[in-house]
PDB file of N, CA and C in Angstrom:
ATOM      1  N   UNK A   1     -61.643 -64.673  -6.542  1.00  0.00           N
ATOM      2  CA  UNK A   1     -61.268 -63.285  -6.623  1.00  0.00           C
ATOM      3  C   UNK A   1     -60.614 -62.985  -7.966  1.00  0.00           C
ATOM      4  N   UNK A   2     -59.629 -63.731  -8.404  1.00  0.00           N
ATOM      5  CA  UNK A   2     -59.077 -63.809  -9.715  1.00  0.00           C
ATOM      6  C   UNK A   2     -59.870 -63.552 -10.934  1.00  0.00           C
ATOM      7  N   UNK A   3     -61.019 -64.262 -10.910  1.00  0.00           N
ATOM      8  CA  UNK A   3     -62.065 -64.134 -11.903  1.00  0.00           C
ATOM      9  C   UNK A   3     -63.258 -62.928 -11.853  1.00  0.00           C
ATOM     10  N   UNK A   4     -63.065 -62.555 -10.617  1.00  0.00           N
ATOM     11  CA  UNK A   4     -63.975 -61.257 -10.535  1.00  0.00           C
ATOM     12  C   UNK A   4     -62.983 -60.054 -11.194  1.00  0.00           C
ATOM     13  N   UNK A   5     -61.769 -60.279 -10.612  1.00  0.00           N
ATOM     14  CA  UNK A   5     -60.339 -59.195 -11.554  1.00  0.00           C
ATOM     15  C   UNK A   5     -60.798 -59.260 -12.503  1.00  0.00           C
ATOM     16  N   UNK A   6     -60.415 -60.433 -13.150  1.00  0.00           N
ATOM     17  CA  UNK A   6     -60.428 -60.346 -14.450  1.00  0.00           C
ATOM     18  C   UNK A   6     -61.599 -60.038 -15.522  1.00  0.00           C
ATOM     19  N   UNK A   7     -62.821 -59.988 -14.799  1.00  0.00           N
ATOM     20  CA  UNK A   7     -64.119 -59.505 -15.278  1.00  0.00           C
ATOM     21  C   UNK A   7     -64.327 -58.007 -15.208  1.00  0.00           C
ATOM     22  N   UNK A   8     -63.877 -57.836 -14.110  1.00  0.00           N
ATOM     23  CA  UNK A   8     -64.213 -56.162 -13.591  1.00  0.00           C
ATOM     24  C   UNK A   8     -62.849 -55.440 -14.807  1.00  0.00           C
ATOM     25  N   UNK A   9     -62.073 -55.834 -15.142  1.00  0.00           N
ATOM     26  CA  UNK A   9     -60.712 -55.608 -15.837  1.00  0.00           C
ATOM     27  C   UNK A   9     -61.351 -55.240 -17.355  1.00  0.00           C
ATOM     28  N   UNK A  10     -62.111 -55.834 -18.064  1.00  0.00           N
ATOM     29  CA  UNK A  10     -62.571 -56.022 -18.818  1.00  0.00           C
ATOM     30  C   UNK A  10     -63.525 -54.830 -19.580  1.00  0.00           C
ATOM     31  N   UNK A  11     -64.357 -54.547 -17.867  1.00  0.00           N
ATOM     32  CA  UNK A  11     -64.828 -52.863 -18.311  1.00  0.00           C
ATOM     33  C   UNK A  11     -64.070 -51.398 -18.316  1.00  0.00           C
ATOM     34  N   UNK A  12     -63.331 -51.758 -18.155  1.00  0.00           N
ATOM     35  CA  UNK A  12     -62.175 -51.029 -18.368  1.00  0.00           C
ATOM     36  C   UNK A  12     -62.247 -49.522 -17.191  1.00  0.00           C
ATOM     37  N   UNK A  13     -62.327 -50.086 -15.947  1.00  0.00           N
ATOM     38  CA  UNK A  13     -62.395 -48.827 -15.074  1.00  0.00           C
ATOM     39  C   UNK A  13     -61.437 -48.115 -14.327  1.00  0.00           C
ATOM     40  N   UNK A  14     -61.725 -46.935 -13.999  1.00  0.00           N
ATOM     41  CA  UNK A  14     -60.512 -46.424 -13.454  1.00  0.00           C
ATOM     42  C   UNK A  14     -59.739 -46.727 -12.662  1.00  0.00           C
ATOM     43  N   UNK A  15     -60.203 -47.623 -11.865  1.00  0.00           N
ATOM     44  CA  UNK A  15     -59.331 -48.385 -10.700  1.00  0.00           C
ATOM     45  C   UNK A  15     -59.940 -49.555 -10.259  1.00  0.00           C
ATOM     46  N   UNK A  16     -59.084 -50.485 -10.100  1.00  0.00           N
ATOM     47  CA  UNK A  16     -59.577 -51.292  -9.374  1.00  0.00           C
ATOM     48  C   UNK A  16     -59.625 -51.496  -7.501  1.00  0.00           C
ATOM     49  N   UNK A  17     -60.562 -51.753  -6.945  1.00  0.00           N
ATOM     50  CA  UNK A  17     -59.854 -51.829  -5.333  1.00  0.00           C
ATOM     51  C   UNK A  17     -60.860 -53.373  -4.750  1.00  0.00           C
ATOM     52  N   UNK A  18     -60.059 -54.297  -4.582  1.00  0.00           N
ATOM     53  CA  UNK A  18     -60.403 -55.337  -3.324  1.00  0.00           C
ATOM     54  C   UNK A  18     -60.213 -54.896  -1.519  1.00  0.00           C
ATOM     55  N   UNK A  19     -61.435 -54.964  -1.249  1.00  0.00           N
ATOM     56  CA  UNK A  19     -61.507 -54.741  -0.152  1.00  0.00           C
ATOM     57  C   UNK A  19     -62.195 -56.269   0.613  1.00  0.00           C
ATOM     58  N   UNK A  20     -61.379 -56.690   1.742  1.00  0.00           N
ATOM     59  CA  UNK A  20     -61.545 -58.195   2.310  1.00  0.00           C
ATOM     60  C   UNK A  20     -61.260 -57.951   3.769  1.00  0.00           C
ATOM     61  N   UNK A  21     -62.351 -58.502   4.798  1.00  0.00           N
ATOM     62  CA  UNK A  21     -62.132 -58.782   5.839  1.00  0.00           C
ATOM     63  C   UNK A  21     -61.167 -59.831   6.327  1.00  0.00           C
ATOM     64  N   UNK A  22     -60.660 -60.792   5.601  1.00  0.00           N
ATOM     65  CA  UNK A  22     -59.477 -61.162   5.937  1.00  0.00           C
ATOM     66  C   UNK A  22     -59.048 -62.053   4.698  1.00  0.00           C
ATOM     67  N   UNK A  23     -57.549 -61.953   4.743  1.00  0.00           N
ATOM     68  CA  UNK A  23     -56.554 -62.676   3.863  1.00  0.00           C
ATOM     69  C   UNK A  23     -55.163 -63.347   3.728  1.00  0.00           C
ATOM     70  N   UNK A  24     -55.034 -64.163   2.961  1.00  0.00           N
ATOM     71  CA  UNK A  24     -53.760 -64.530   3.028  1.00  0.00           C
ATOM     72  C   UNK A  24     -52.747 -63.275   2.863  1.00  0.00           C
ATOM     73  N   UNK A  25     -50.928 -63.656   3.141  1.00  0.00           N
ATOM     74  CA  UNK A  25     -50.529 -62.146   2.694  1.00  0.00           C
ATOM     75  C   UNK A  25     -50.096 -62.570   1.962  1.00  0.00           C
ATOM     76  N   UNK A  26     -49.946 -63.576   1.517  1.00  0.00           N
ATOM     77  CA  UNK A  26     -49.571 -64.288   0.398  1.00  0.00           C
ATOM     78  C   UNK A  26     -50.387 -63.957  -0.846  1.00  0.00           C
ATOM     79  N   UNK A  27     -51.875 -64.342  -0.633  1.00  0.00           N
ATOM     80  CA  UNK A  27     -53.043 -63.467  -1.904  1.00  0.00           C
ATOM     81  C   UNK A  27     -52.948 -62.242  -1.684  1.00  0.00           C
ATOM     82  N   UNK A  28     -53.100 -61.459  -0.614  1.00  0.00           N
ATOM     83  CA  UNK A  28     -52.924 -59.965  -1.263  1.00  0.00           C
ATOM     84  C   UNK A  28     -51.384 -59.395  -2.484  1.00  0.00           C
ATOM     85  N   UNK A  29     -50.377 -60.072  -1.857  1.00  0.00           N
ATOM     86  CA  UNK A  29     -49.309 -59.289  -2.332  1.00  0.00           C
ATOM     87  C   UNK A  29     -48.793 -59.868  -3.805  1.00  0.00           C
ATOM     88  N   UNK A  30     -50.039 -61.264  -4.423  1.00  0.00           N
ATOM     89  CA  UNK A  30     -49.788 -61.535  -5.601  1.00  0.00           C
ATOM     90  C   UNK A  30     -51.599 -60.657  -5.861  1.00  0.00           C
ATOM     91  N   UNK A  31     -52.016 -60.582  -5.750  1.00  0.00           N
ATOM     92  CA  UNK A  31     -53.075 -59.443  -6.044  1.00  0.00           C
ATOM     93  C   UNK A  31     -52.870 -58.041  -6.589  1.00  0.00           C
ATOM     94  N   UNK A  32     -52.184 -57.723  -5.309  1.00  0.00           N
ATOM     95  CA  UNK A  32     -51.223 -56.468  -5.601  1.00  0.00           C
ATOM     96  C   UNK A  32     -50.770 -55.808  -6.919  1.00  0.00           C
ATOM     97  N   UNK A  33     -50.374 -56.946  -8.126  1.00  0.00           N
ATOM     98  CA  UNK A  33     -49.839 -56.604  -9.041  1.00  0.00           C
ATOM     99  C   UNK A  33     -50.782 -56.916 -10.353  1.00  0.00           C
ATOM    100  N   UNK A  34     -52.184 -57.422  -9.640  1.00  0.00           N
ATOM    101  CA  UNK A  34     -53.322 -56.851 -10.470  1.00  0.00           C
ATOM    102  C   UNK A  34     -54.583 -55.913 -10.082  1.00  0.00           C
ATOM    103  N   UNK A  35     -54.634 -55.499  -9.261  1.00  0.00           N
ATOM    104  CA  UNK A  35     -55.646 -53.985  -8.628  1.00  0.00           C
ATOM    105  C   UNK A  35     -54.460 -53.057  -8.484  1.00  0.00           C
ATOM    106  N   UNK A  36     -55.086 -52.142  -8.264  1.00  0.00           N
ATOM    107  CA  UNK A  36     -54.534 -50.519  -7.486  1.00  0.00           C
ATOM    108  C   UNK A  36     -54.640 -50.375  -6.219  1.00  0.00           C
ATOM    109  N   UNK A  37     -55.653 -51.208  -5.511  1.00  0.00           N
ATOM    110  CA  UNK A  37     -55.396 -51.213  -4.256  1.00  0.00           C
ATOM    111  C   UNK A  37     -55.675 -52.640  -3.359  1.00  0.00           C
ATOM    112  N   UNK A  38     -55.735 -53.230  -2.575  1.00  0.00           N
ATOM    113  CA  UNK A  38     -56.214 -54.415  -1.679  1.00  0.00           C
ATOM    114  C   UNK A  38     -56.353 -53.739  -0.048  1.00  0.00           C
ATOM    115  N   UNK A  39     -57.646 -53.988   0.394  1.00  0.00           N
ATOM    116  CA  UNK A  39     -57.732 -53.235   1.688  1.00  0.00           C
ATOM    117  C   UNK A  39     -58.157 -55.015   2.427  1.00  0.00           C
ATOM    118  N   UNK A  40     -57.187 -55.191   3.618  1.00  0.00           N
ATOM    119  CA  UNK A  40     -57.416 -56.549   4.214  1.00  0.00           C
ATOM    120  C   UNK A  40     -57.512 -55.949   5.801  1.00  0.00           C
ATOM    121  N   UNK A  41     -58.451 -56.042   6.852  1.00  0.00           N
ATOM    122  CA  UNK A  41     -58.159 -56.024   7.727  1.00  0.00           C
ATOM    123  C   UNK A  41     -57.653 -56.517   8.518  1.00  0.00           C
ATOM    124  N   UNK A  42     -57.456 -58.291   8.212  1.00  0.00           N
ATOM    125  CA  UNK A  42     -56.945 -58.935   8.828  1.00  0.00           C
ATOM    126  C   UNK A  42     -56.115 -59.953   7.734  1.00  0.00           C
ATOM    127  N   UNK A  43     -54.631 -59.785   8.407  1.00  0.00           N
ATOM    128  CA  UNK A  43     -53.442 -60.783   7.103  1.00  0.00           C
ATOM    129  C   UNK A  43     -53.206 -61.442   8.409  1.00  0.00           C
ATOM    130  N   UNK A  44     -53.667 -62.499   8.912  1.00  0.00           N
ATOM    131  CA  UNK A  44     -52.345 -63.804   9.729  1.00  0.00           C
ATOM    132  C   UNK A  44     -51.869 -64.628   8.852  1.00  0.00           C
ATOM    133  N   UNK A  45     -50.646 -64.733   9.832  1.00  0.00           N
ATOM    134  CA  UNK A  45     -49.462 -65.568   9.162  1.00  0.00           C
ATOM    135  C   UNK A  45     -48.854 -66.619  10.112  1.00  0.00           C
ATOM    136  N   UNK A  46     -49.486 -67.583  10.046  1.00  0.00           N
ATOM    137  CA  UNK A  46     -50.338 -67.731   9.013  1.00  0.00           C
ATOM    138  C   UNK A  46     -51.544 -68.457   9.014  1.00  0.00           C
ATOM    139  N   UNK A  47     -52.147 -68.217   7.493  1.00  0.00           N
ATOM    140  CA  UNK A  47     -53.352 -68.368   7.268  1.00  0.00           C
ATOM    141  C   UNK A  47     -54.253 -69.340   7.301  1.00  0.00           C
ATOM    142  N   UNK A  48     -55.333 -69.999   8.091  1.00  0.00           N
ATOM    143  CA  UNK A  48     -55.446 -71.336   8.152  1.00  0.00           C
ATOM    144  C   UNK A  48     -56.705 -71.197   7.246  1.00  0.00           C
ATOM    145  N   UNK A  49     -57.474 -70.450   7.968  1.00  0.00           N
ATOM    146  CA  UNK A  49     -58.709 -70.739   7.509  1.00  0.00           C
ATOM    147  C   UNK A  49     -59.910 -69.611   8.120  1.00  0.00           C
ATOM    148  N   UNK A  50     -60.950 -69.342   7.575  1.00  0.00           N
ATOM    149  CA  UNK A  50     -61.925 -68.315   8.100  1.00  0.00           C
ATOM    150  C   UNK A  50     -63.139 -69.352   8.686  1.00  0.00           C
ATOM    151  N   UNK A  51     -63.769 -68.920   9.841  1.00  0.00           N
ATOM    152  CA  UNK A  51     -64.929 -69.354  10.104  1.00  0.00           C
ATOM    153  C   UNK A  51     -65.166 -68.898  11.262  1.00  0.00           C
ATOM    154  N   UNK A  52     -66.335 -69.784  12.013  1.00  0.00           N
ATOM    155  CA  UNK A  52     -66.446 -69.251  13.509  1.00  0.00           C
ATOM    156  C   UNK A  52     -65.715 -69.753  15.059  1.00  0.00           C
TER     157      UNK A  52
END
């Protein structure tokens, strides 16, 4: 995700927004202070792991 920031950052657009079906709240809220927005539907805490 870091490296997509920092690519998408680059074209210089009006906003940035991550949108994720689920996340640490730990990565969103250091995210936070590089997008304009983070949309997570799901933050557990805590975070183990995604799958089925």
């Amino acid at each position: 995700m870091w490296a997509a920031v920092v690519a998408v950052r680059k074209q210089q657009p009006t906003q940035i927004v991550i949108a994720v079906p689920a996340a640490a709240p730990e990565t969103c809220y250091e995210l936070k202070v590089e997008v304009d927005k983070i949309v997570s539907v799901s933050t557990p805490s805590p975070f183990q792991s995604v799958g089925l």
